[in-house]
C-alpha atoms as a PDB file:
ATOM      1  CA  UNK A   1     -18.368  -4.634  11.068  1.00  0.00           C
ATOM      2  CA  UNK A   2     -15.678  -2.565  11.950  1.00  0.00           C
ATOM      3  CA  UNK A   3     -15.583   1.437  10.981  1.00  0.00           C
ATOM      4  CA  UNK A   4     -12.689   0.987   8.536  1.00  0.00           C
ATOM      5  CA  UNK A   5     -11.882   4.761   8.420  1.00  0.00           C
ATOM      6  CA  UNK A   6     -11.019   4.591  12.339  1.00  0.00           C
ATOM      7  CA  UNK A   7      -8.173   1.919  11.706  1.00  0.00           C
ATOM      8  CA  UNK A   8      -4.706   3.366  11.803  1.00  0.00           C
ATOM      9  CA  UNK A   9      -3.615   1.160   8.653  1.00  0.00           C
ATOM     10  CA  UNK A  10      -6.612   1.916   6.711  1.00  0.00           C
ATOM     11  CA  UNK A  11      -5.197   5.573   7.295  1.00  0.00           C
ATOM     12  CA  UNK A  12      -1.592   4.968   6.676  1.00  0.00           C
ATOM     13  CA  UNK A  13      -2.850   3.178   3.474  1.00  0.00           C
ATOM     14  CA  UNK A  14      -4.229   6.532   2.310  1.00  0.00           C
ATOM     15  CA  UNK A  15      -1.391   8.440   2.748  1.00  0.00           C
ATOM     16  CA  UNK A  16       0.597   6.114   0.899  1.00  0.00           C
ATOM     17  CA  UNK A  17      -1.766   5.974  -1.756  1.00  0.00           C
ATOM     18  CA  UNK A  18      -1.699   9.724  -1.881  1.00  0.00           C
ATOM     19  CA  UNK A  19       1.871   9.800  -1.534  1.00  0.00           C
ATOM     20  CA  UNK A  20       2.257   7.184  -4.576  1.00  0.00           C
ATOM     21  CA  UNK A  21       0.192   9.538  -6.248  1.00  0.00           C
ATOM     22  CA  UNK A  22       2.356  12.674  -5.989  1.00  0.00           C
ATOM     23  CA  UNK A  23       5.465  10.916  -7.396  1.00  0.00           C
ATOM     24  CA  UNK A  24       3.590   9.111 -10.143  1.00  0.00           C
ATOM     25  CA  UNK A  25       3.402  12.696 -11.291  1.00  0.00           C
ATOM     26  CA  UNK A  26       6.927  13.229 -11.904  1.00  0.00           C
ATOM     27  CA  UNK A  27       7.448  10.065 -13.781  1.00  0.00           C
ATOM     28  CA  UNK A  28       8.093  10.212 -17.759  1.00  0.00           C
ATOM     29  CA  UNK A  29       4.957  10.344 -19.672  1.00  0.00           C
ATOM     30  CA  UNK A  30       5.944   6.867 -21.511  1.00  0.00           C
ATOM     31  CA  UNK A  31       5.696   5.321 -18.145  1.00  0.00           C
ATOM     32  CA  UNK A  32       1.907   6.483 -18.061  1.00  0.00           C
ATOM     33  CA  UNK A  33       0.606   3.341 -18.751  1.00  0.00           C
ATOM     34  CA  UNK A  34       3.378   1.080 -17.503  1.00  0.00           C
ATOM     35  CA  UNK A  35       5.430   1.741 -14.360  1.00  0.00           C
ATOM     36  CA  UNK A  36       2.463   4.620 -13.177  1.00  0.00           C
ATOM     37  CA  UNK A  37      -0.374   2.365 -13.553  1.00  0.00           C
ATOM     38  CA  UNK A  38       1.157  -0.206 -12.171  1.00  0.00           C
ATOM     39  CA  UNK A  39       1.909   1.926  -8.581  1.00  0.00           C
ATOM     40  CA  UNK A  40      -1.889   4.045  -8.770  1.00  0.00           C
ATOM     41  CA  UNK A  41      -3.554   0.407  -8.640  1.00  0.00           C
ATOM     42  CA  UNK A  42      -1.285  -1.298  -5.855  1.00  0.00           C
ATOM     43  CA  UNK A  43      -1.276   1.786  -3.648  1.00  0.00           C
ATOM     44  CA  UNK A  44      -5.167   1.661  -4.065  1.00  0.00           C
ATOM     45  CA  UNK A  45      -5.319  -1.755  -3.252  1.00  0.00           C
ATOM     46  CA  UNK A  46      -3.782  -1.131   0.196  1.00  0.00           C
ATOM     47  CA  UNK A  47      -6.796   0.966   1.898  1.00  0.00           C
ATOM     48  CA  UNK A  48      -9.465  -0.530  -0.593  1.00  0.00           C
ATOM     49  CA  UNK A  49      -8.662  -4.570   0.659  1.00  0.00           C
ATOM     50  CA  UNK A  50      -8.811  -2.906   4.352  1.00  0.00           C
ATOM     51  CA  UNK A  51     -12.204  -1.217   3.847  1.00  0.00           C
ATOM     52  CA  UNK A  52     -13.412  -4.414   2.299  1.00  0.00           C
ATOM     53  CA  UNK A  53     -11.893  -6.832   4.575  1.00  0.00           C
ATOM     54  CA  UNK A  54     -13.365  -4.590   7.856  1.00  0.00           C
ATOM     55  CA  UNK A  55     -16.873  -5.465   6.191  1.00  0.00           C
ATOM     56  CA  UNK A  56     -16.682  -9.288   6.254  1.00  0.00           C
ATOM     57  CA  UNK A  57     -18.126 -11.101   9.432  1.00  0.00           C
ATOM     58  CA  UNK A  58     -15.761 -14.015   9.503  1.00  0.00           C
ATOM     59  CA  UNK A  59     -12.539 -13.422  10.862  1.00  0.00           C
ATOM     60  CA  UNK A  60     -11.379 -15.791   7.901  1.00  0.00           C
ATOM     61  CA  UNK A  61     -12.865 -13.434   5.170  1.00  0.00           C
ATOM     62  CA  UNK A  62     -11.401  -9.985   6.928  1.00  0.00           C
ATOM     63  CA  UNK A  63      -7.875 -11.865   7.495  1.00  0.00           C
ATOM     64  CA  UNK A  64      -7.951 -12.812   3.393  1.00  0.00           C
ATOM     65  CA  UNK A  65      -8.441  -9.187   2.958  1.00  0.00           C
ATOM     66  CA  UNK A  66      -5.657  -7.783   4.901  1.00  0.00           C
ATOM     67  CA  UNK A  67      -3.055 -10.639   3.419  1.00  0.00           C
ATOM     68  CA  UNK A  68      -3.950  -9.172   0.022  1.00  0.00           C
ATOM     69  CA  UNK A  69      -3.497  -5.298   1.560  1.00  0.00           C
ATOM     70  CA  UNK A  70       0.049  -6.947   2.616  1.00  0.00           C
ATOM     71  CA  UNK A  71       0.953  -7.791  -0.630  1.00  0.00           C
ATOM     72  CA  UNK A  72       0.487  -4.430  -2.393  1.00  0.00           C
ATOM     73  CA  UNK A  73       2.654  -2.903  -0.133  1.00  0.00           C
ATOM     74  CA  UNK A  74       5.341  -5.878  -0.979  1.00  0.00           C
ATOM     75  CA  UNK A  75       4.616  -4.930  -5.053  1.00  0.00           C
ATOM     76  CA  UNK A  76       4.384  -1.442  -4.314  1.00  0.00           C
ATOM     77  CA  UNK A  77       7.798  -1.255  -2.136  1.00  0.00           C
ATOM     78  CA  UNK A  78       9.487  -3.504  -5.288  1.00  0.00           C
ATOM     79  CA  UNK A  79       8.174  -0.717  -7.561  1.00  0.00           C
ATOM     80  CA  UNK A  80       9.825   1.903  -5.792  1.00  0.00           C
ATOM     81  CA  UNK A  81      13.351  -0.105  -5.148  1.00  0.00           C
ATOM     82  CA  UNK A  82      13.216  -0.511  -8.800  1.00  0.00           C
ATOM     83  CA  UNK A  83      12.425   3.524  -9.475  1.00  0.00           C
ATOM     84  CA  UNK A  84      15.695   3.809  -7.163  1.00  0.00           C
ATOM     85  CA  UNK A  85      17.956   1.477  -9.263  1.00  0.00           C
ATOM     86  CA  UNK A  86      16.261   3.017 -12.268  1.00  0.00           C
ATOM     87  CA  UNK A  87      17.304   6.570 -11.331  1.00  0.00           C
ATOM     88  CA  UNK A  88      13.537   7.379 -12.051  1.00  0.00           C
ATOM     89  CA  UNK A  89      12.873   9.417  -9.113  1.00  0.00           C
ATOM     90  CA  UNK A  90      15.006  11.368  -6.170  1.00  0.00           C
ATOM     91  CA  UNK A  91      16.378   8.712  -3.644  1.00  0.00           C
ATOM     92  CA  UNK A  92      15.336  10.678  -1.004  1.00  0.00           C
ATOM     93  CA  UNK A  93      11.605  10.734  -2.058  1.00  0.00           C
ATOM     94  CA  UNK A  94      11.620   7.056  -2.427  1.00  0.00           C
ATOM     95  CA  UNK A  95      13.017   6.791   0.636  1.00  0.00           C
ATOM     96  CA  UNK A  96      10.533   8.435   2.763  1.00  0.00           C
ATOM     97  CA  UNK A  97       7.508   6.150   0.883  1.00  0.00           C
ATOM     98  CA  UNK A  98       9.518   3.124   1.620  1.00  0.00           C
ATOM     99  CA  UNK A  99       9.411   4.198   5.416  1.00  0.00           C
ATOM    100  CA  UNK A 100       5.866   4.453   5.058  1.00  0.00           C
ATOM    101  CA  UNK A 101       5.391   0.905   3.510  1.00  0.00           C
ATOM    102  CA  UNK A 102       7.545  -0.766   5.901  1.00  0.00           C
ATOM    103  CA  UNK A 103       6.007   0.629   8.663  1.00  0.00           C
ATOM    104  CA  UNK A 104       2.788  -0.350   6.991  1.00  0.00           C
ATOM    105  CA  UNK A 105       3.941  -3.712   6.157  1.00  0.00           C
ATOM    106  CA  UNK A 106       4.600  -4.072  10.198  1.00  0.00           C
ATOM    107  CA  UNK A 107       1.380  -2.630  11.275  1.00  0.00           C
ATOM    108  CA  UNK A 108      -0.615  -4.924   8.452  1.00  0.00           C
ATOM    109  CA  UNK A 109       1.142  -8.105  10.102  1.00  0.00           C
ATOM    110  CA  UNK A 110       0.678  -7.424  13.486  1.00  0.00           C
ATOM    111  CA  UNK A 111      -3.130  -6.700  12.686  1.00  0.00           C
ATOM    112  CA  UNK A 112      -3.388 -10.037  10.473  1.00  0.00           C
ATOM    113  CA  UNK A 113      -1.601 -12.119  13.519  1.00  0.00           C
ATOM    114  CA  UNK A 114      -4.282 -10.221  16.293  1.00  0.00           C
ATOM    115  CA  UNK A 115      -7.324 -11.236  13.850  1.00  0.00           C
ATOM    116  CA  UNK A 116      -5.729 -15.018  13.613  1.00  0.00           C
ATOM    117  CA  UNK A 117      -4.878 -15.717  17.357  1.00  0.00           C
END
C-alpha cells in the first residue's frame, strides 16, 4: 500500500477539487442541485478513486481505480467547456481549471500506463 497523500496526482486532485469548489460558489443558486452537484461529486471523485485505488494490492484493482479518477476529470473538464459556452462563469477562471485537468488527465495516464507495463 502506497501513502496516497505523497502522490503528486492525488495532490493535484485536491486542488482541483478545491478549485471546483471555489467556482461552484459563484454559480446561480438554481444550479445548486444541477450543474454544482454535478462538478462537487466529479472533482471528489478524482483524489477519492486515487486514495482508494493506492489501497488495493493488485496492480489490477489500483489500475481500475485510477481509470475511474481519469474519467472525472474527462466529466469534470466537459462541465467546465459547457460553463464556457454557457457564459456561466469568467473564461479566464475556467481556463486556468482546465489547465489543471489536462495536466491531470496527463499525469493520471502516464501513472495508469507505469502501473500496467
Amino acid at each position: 500500500m502506497r501513502n496516497f497523500k505523497e502522490l503528486l496526482i492525488w495532490q493535484r486532485g485536491m486542488e482541483i477539487w478545491e478549485e471546483s469548489y471555489k467556482i461552484t460558489q459563484l454559480l446561480p443558486a438554481d444550479e445548486r442541485f444541477g450543474l454544482v452537484s454535478q462538478i462537487n461529486r466529479a472533482s471528489a471523485s478524482i483524489p477519492a478513486n486515487i486514495a482508494e485505488g493506492a489501497s488495493r494490492k493488485g496492480v489490477k484493482d489500483q489500475a481500475r481505480f485510477i481509470q475511474i479518477a481519469l474519467g472525472s476529470t474527462f466529466e469534470l473538464e466537459t462541465f467546465y467547456i459547457g460553463m464556457t459556452r454557457l457564459k456561466l462563469a469568467e473564461e479566464a477562471e475556467i481556463n486556468r481549471i482546465l489547465e489543471l485537468i489536462i495536466e491531470e488527465q496527463k499525469m493520471l495516464s502516464g501513472y495508469l500506463k507505469q502501473l500496467t507495463s
